[in-house]
N, C-alpha and C. Protein backbone atom coordinates (compact mmCIF):
# COMPACT_ATOMS: atom_id res chain seq x y z
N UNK A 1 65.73 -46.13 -3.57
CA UNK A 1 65.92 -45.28 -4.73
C UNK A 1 64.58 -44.95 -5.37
N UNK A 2 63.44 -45.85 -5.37
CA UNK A 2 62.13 -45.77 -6.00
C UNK A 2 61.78 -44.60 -5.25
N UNK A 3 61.52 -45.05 -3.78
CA UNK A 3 61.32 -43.43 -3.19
C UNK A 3 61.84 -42.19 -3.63
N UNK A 4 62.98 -41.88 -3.61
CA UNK A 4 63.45 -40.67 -4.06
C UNK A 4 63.30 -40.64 -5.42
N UNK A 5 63.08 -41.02 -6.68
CA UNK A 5 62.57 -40.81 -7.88
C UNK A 5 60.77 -40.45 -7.74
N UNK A 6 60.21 -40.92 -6.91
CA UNK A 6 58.98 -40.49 -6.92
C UNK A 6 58.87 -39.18 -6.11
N UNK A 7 59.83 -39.15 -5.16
CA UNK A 7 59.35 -37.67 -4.44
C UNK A 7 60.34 -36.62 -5.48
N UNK A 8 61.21 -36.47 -6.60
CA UNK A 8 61.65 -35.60 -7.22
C UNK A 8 60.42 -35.79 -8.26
N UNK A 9 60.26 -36.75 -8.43
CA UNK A 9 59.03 -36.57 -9.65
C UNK A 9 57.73 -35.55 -9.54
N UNK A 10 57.66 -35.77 -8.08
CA UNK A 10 56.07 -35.22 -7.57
C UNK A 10 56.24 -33.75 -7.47
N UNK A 11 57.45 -33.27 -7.48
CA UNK A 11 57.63 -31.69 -7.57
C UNK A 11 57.68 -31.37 -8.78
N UNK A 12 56.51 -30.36 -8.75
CA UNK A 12 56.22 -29.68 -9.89
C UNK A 12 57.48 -28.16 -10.44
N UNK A 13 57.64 -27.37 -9.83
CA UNK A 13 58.37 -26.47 -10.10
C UNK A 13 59.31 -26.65 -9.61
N UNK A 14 59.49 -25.76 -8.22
CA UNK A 14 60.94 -25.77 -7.18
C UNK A 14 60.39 -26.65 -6.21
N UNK A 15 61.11 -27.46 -5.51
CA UNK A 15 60.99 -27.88 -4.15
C UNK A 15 60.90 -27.33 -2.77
N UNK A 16 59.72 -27.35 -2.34
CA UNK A 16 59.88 -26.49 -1.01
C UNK A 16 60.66 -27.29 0.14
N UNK A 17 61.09 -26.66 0.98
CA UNK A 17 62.22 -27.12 2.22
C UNK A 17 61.36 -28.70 2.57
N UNK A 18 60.27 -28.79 2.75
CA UNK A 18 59.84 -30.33 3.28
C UNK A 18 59.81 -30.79 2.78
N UNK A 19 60.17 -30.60 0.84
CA UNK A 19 60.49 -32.16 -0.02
C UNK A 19 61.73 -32.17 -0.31
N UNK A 20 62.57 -31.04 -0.15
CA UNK A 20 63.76 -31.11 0.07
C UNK A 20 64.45 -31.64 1.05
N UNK A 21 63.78 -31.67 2.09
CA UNK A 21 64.39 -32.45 3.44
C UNK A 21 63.68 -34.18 3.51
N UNK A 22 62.78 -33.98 2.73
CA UNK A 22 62.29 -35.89 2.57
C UNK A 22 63.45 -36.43 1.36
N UNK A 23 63.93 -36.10 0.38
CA UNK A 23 64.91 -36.25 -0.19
C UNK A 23 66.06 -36.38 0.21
N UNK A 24 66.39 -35.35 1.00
CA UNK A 24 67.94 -35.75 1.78
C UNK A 24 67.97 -36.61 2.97
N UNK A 25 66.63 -37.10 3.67
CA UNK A 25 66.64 -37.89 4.36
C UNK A 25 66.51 -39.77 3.39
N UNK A 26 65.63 -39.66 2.30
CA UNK A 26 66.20 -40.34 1.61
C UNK A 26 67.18 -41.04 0.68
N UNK A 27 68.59 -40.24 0.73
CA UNK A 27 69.90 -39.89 0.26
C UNK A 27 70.65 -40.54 1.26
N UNK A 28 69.93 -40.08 2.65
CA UNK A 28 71.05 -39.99 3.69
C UNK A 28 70.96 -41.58 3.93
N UNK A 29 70.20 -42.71 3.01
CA UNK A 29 69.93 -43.97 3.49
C UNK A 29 70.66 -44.88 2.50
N UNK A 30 71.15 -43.81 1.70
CA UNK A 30 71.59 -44.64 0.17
C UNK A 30 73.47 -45.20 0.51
N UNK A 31 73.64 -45.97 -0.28
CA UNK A 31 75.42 -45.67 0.17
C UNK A 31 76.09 -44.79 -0.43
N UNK A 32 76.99 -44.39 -0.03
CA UNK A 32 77.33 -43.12 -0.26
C UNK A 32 78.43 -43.48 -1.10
N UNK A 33 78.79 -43.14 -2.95
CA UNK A 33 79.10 -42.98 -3.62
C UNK A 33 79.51 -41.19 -4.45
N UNK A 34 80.03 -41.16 -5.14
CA UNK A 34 80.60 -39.78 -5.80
C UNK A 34 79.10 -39.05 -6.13
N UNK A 35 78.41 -39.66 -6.83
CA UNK A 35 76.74 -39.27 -7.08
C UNK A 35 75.87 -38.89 -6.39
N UNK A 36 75.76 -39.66 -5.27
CA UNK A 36 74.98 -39.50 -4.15
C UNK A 36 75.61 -38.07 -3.36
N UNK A 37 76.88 -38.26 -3.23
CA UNK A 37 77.15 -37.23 -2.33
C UNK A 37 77.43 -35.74 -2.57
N UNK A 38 77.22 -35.43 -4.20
CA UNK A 38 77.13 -34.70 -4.91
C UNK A 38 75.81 -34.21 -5.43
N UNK A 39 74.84 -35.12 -4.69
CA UNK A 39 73.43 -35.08 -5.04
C UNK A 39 72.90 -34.33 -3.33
N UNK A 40 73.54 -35.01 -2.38
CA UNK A 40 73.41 -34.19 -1.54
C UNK A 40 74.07 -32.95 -1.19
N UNK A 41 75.39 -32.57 -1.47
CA UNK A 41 76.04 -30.95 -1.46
C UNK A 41 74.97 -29.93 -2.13
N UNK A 42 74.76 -30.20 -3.14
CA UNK A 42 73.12 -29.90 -4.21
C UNK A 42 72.33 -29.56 -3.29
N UNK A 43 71.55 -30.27 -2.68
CA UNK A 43 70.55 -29.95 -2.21
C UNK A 43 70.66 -29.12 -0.87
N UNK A 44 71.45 -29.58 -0.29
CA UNK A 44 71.96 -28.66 1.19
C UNK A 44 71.92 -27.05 0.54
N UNK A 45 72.59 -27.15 -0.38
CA UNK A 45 73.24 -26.18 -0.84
C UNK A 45 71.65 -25.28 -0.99
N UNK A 46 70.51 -25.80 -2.31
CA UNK A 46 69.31 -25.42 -2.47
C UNK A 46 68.97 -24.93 -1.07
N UNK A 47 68.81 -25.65 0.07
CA UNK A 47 68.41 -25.77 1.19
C UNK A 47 68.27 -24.39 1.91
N UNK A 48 69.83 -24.51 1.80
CA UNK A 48 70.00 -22.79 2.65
C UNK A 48 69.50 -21.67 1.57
N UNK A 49 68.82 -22.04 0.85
CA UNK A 49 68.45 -20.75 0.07
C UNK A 49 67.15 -20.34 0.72
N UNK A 50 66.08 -21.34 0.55
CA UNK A 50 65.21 -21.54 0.96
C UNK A 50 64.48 -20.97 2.34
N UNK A 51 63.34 -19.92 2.56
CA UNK A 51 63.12 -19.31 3.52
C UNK A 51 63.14 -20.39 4.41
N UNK A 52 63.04 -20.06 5.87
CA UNK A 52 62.56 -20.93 7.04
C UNK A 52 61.33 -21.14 7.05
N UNK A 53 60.14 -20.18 6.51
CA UNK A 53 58.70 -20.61 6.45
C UNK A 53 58.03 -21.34 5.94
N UNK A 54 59.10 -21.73 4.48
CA UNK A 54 58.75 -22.64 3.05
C UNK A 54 58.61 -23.77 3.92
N UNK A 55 57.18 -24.62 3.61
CA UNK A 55 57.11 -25.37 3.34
C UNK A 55 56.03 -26.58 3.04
C-alpha cells in the first residue's frame, strides 16, 4: 500500500499510461475488497482514455 500512495503522490497533474499501469499493477497485488476494486474499474477506465503514445 506504501507503494501505491507514493506513486499517486509523485503525480503531479494527470497520470500518464506508465504510472497508471505501475498503479494497477500495484492494486492488482492488494486483496481485493469493494475499494480496491473500484479503485481499479477507475483507473482502467482513465486508461482507455489515454493515447497509446503517453507515456
Amino acid at each position: 500500500m506504501n507503494r501505491l500512495v507514493s506513486l499517486a503522490a509523485s503525480v503531479d497533474d494527470r497520470p500518464t499510461l506508465a504510472q497508471v499501469d505501475a498503479m494497477l499493477t500495484e492494486l492488482q497485488q492488494m486483496p481485493r475488497n469493494q475499494s480496491v476494486t473500484e479503485l481499479i474499474d477507475e483507473l482502467l477506465d482513465y486508461r482507455s482514455m489515454l493515447p497509446c503514445t503517453d507515456s
